[in-house]
N, C-alpha and C. Protein backbone atom coordinates (compact mmCIF):
# COMPACT_ATOMS: atom_id res chain seq x y z
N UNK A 1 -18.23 19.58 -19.26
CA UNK A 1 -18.01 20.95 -19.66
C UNK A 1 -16.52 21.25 -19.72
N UNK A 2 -15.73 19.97 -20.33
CA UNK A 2 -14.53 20.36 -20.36
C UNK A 2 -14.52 21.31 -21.29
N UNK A 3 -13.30 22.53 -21.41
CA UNK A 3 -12.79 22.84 -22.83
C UNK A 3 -14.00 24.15 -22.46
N UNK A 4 -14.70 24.62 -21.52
CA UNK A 4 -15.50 25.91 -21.01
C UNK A 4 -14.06 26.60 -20.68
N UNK A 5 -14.44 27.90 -20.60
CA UNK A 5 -13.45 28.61 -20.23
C UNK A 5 -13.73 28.73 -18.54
N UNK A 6 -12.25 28.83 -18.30
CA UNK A 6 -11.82 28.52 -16.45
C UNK A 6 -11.70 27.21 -16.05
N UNK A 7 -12.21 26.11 -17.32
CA UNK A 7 -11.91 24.71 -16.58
C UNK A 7 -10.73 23.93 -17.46
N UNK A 8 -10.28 23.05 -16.64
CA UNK A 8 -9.14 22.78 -17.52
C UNK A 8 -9.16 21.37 -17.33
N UNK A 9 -8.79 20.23 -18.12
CA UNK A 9 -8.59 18.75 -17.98
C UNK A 9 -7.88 18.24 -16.53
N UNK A 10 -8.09 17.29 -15.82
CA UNK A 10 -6.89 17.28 -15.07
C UNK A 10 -5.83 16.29 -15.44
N UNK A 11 -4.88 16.69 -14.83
CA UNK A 11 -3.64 16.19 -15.53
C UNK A 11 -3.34 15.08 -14.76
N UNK A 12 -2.99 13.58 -15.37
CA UNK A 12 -2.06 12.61 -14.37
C UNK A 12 -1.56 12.73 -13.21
N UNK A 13 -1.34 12.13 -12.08
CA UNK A 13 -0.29 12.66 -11.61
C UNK A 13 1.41 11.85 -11.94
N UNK A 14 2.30 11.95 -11.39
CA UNK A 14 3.44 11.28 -11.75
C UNK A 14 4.10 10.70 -10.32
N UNK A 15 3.54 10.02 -9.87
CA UNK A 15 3.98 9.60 -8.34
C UNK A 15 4.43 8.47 -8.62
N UNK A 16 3.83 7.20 -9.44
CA UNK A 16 4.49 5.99 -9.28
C UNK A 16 4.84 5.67 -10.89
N UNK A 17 5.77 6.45 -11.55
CA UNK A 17 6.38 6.14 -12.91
C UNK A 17 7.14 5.26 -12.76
N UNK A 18 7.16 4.16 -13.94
CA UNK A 18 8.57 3.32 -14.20
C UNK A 18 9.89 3.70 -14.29
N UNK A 19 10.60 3.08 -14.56
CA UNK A 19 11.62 3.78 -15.21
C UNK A 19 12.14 4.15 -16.58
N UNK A 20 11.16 3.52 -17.23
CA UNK A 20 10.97 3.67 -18.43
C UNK A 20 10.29 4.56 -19.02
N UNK A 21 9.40 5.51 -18.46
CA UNK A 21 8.50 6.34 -18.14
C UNK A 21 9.25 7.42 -18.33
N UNK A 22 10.06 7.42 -17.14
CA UNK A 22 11.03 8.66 -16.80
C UNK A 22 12.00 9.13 -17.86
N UNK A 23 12.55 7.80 -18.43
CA UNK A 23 13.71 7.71 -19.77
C UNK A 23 12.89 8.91 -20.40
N UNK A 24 11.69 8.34 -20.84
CA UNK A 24 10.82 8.98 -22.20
C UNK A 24 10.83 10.62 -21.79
N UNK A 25 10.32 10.73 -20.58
CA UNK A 25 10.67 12.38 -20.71
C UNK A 25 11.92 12.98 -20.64
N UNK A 26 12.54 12.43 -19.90
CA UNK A 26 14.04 12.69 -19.97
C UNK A 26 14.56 12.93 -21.82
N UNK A 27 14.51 12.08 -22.43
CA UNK A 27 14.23 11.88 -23.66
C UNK A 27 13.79 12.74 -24.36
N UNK A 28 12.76 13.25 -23.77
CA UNK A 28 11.32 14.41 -25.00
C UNK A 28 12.22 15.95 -24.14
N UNK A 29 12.51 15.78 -22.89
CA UNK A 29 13.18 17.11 -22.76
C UNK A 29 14.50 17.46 -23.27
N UNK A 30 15.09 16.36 -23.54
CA UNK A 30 16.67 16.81 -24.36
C UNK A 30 16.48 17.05 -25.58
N UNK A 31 15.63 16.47 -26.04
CA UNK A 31 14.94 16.65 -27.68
C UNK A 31 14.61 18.40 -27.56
N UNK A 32 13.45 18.71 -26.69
CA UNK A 32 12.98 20.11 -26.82
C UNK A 32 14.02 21.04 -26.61
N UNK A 33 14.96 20.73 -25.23
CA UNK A 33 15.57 21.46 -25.24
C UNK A 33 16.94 21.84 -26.55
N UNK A 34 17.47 20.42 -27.31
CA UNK A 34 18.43 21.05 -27.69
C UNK A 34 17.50 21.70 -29.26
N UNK A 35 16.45 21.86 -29.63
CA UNK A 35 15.77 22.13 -30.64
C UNK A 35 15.42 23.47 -30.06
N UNK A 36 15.03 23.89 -29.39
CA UNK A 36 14.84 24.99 -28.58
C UNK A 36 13.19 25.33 -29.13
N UNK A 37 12.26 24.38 -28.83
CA UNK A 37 11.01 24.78 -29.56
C UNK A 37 10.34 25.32 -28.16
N UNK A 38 9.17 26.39 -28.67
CA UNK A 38 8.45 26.69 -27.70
C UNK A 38 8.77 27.94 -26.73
N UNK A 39 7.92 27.74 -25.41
CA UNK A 39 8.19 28.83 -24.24
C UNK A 39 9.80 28.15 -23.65
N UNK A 40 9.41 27.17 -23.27
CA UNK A 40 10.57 26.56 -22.43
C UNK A 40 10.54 25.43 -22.73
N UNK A 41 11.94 24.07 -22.33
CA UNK A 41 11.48 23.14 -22.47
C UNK A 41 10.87 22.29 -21.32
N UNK A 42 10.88 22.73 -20.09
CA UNK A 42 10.35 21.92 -18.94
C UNK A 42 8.58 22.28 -19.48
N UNK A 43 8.21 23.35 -20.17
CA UNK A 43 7.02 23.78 -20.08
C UNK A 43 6.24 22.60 -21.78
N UNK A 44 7.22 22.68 -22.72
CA UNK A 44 6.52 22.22 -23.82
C UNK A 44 6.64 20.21 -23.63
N UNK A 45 7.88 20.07 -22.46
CA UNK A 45 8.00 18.35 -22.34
C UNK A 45 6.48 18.03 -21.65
N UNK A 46 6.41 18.83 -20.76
CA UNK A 46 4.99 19.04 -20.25
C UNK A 46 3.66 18.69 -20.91
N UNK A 47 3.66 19.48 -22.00
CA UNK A 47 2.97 19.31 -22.78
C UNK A 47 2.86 17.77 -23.90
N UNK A 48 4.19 18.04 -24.00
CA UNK A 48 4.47 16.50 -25.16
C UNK A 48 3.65 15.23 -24.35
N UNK A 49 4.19 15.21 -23.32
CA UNK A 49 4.22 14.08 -22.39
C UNK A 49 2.69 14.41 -21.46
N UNK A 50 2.05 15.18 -21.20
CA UNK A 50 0.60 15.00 -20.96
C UNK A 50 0.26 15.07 -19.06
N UNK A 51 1.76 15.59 -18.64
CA UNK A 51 2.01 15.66 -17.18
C UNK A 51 2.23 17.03 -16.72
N UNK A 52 1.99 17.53 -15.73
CA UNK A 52 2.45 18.67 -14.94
C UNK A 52 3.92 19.00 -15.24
N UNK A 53 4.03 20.54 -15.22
CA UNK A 53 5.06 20.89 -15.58
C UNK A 53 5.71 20.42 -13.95
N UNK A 54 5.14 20.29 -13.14
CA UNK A 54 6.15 20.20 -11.59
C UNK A 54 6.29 18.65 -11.27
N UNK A 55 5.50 17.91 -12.21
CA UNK A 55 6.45 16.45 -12.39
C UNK A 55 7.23 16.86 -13.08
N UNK A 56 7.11 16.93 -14.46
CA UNK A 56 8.51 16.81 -15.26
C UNK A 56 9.78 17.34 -14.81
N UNK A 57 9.82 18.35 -14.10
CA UNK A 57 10.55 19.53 -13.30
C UNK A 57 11.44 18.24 -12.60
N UNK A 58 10.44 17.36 -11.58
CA UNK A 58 11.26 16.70 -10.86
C UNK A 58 11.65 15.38 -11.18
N UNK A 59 11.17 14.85 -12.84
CA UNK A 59 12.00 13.81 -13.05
C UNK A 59 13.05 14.36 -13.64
N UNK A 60 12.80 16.02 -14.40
CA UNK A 60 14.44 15.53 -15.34
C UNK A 60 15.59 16.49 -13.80
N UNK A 61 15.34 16.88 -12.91
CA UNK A 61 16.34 16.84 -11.94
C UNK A 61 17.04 15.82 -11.51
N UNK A 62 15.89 14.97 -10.88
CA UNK A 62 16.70 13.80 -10.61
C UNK A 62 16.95 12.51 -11.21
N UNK A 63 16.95 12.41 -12.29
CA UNK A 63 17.04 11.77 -13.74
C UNK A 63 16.32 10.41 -13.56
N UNK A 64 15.65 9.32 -14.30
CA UNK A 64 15.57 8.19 -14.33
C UNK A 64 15.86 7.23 -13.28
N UNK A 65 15.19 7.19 -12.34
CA UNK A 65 15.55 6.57 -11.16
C UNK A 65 14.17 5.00 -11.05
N UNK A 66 14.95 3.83 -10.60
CA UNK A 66 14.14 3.28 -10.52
C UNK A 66 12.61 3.27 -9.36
N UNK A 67 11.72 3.24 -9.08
CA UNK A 67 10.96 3.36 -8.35
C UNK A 67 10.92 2.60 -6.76
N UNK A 68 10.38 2.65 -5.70
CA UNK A 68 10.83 1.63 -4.66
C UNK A 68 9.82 0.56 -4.70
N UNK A 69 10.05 -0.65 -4.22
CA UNK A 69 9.30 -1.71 -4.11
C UNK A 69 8.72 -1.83 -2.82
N UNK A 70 7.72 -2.65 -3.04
CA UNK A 70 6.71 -2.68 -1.88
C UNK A 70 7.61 -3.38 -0.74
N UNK A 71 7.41 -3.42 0.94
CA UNK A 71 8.06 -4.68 1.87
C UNK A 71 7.03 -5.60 1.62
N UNK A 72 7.75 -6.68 1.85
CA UNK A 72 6.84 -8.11 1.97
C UNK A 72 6.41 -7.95 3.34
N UNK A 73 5.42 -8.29 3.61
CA UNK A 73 4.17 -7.62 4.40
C UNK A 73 3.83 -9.23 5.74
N UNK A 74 4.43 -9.21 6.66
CA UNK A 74 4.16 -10.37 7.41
C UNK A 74 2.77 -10.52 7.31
N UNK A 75 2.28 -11.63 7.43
CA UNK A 75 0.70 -12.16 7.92
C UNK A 75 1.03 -12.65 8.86
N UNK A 76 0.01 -11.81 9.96
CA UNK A 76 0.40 -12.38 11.63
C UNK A 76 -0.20 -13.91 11.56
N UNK A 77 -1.39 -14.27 10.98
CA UNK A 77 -2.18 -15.05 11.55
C UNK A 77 -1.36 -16.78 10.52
N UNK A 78 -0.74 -16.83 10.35
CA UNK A 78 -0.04 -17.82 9.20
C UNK A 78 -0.37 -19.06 9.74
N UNK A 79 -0.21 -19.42 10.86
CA UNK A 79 -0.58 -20.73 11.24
C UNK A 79 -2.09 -21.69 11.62
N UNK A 80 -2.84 -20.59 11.51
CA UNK A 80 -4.18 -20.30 11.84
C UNK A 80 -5.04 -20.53 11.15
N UNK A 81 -5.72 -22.12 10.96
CA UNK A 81 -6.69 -22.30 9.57
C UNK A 81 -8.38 -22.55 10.67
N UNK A 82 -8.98 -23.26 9.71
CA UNK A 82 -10.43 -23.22 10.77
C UNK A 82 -10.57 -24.23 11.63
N UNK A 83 -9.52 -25.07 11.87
CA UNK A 83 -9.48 -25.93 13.22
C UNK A 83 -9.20 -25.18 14.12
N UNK A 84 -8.30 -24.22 14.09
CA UNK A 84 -7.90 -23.29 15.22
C UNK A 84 -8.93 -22.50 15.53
N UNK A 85 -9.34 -21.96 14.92
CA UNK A 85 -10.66 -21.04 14.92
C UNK A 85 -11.17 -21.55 15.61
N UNK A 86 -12.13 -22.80 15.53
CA UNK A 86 -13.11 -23.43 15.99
C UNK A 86 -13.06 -23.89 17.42
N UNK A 87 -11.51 -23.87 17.57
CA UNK A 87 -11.07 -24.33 18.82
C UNK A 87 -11.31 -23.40 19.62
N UNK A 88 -10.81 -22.27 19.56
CA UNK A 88 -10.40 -21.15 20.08
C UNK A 88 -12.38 -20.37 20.32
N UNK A 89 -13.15 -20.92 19.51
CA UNK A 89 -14.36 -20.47 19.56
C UNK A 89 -15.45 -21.72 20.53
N UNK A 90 -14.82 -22.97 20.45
CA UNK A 90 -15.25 -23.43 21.12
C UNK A 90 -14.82 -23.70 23.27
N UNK A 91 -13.75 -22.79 22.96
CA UNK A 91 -13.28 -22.69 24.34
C UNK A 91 -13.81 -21.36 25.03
N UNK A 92 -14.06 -20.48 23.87
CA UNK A 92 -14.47 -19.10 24.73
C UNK A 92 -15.81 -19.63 25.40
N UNK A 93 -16.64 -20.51 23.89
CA UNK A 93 -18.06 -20.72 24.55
C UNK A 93 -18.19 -21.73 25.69
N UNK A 94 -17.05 -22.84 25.81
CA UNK A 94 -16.94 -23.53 27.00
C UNK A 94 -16.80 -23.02 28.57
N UNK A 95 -16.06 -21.95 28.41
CA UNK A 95 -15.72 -20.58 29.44
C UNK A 95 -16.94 -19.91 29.90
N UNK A 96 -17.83 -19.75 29.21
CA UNK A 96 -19.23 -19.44 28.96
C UNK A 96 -20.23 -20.24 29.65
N UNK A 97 -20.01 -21.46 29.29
CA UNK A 97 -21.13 -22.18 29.33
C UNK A 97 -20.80 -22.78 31.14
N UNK A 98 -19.44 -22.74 31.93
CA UNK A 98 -19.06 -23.14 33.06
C UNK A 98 -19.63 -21.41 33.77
N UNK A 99 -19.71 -20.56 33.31
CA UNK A 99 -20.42 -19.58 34.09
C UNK A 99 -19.48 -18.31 34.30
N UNK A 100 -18.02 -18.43 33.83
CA UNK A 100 -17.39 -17.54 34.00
C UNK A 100 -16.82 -16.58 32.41
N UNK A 101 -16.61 -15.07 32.97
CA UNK A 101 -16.36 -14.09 32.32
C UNK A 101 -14.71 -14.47 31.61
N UNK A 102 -14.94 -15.09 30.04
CA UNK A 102 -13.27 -15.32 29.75
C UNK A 102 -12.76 -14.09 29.53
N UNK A 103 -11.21 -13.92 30.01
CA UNK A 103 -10.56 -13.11 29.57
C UNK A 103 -9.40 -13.72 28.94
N UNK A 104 -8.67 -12.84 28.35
CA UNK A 104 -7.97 -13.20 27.17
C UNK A 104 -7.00 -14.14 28.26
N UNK A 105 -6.14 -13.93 29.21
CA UNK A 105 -5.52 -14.89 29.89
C UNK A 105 -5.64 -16.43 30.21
N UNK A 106 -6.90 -16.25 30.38
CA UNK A 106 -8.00 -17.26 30.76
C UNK A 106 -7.84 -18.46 29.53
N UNK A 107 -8.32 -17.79 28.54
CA UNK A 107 -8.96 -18.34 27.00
C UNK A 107 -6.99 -18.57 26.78
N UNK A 108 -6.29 -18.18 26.90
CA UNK A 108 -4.96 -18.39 26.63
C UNK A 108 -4.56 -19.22 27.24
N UNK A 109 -4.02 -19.71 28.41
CA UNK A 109 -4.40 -20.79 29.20
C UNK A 109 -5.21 -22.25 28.79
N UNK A 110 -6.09 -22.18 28.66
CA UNK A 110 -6.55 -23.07 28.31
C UNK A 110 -6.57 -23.58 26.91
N UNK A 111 -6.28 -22.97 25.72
CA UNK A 111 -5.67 -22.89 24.65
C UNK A 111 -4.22 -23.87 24.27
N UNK A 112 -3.67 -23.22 25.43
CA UNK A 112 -2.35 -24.01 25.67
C UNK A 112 -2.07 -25.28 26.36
N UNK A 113 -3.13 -25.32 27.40
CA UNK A 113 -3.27 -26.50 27.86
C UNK A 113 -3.90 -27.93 27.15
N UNK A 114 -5.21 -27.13 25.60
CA UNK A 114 -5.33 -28.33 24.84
C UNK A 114 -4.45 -28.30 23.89
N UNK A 115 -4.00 -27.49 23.28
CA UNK A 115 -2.88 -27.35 22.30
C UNK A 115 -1.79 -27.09 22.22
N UNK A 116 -0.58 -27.00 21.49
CA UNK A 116 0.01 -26.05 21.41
C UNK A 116 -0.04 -24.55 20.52
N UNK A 117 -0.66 -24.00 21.51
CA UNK A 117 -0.96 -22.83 21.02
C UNK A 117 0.16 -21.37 20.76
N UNK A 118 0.37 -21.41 19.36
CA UNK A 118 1.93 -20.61 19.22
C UNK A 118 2.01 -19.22 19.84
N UNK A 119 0.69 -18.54 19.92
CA UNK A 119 0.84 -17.38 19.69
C UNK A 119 0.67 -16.47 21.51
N UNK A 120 0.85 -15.42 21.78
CA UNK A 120 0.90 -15.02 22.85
C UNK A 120 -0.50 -14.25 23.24
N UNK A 121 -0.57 -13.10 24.16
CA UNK A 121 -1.77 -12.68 24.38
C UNK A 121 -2.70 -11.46 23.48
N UNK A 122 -1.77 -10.67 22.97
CA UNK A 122 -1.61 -10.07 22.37
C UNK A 122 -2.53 -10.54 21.04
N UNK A 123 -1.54 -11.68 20.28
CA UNK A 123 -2.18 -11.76 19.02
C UNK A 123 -3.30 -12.58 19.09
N UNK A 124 -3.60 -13.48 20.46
CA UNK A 124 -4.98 -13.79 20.47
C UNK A 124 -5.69 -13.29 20.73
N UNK A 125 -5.45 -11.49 20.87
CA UNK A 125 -6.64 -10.51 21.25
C UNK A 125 -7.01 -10.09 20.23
N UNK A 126 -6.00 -10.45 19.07
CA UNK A 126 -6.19 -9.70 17.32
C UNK A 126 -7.17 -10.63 16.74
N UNK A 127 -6.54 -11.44 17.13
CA UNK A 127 -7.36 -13.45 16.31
C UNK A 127 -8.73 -13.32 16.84
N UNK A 128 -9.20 -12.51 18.22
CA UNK A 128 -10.58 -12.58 18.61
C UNK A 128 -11.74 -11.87 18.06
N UNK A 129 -10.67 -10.96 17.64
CA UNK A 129 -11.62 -9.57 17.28
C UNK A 129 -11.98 -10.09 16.20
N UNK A 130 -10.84 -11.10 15.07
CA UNK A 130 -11.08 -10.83 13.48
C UNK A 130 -12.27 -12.17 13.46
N UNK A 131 -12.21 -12.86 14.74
CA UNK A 131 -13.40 -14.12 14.86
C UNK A 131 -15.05 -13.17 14.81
């Protein structure tokens, strides 16, 4: 029931534009403005360009800016394939099967004693959960 009266399309939003993106309105607003077409030109770039007048507002303020890039994102578990796993699953159930309640100290400990096990208590409480 678009195009009923009281409802209106919704519009893009403009949160993660290129910079190339930004040029173009930057671009369509110097055009409108020095032509002087319309109500305004923040209001008709708006229009040209198919975005909120309160994006356009805030790209042509702060002009063409490149966007930020993601951080490269550590992976805790990097060293950790399914030998480790298995290890680490076959020691809880060994802990188990001798009659006692492992706790992460415990299961760490003995971890280290068959392996070298890199990681501390902490991330083998993360490594347990994701088992």
């Amino acid at each position: 029931m678009i195009g009923a009266v009281g409802l209106k399309e919704p519009q893009p939003q403009a949160t993660n534009m290129n910079k190339q993106s930004q040029k173009i309105i930057c671009n369509v607003y110097a055009y409108v403005k020095s032509n002087k077409l319309g109500k305004g030109p923040i209001t008709e770039t708006a229009k040209a360009v198919g975005l909120s007048r309160q994006a356009v507002s805030r790209v042509v303020e702060r002009g063409p800016k490149t966007p930020k890039k993601c951080k490269n994102i550590k992976h805790k578990f990097e060293k950790v394939d399914n030998f480790t796993c298995d290890l680490i699953r076959r020691t809880v159930y060994d802990l188990k099967k001798n009659g006692q309640s492992p706790t992460v100290s415990e299961i760490l400990i003995e971890l280290q004693n068959k392996c070298e096990f890199p990681y501390k208590e902490t991330t083998l409480r993360e490594l347990l959960k994701k088992l």
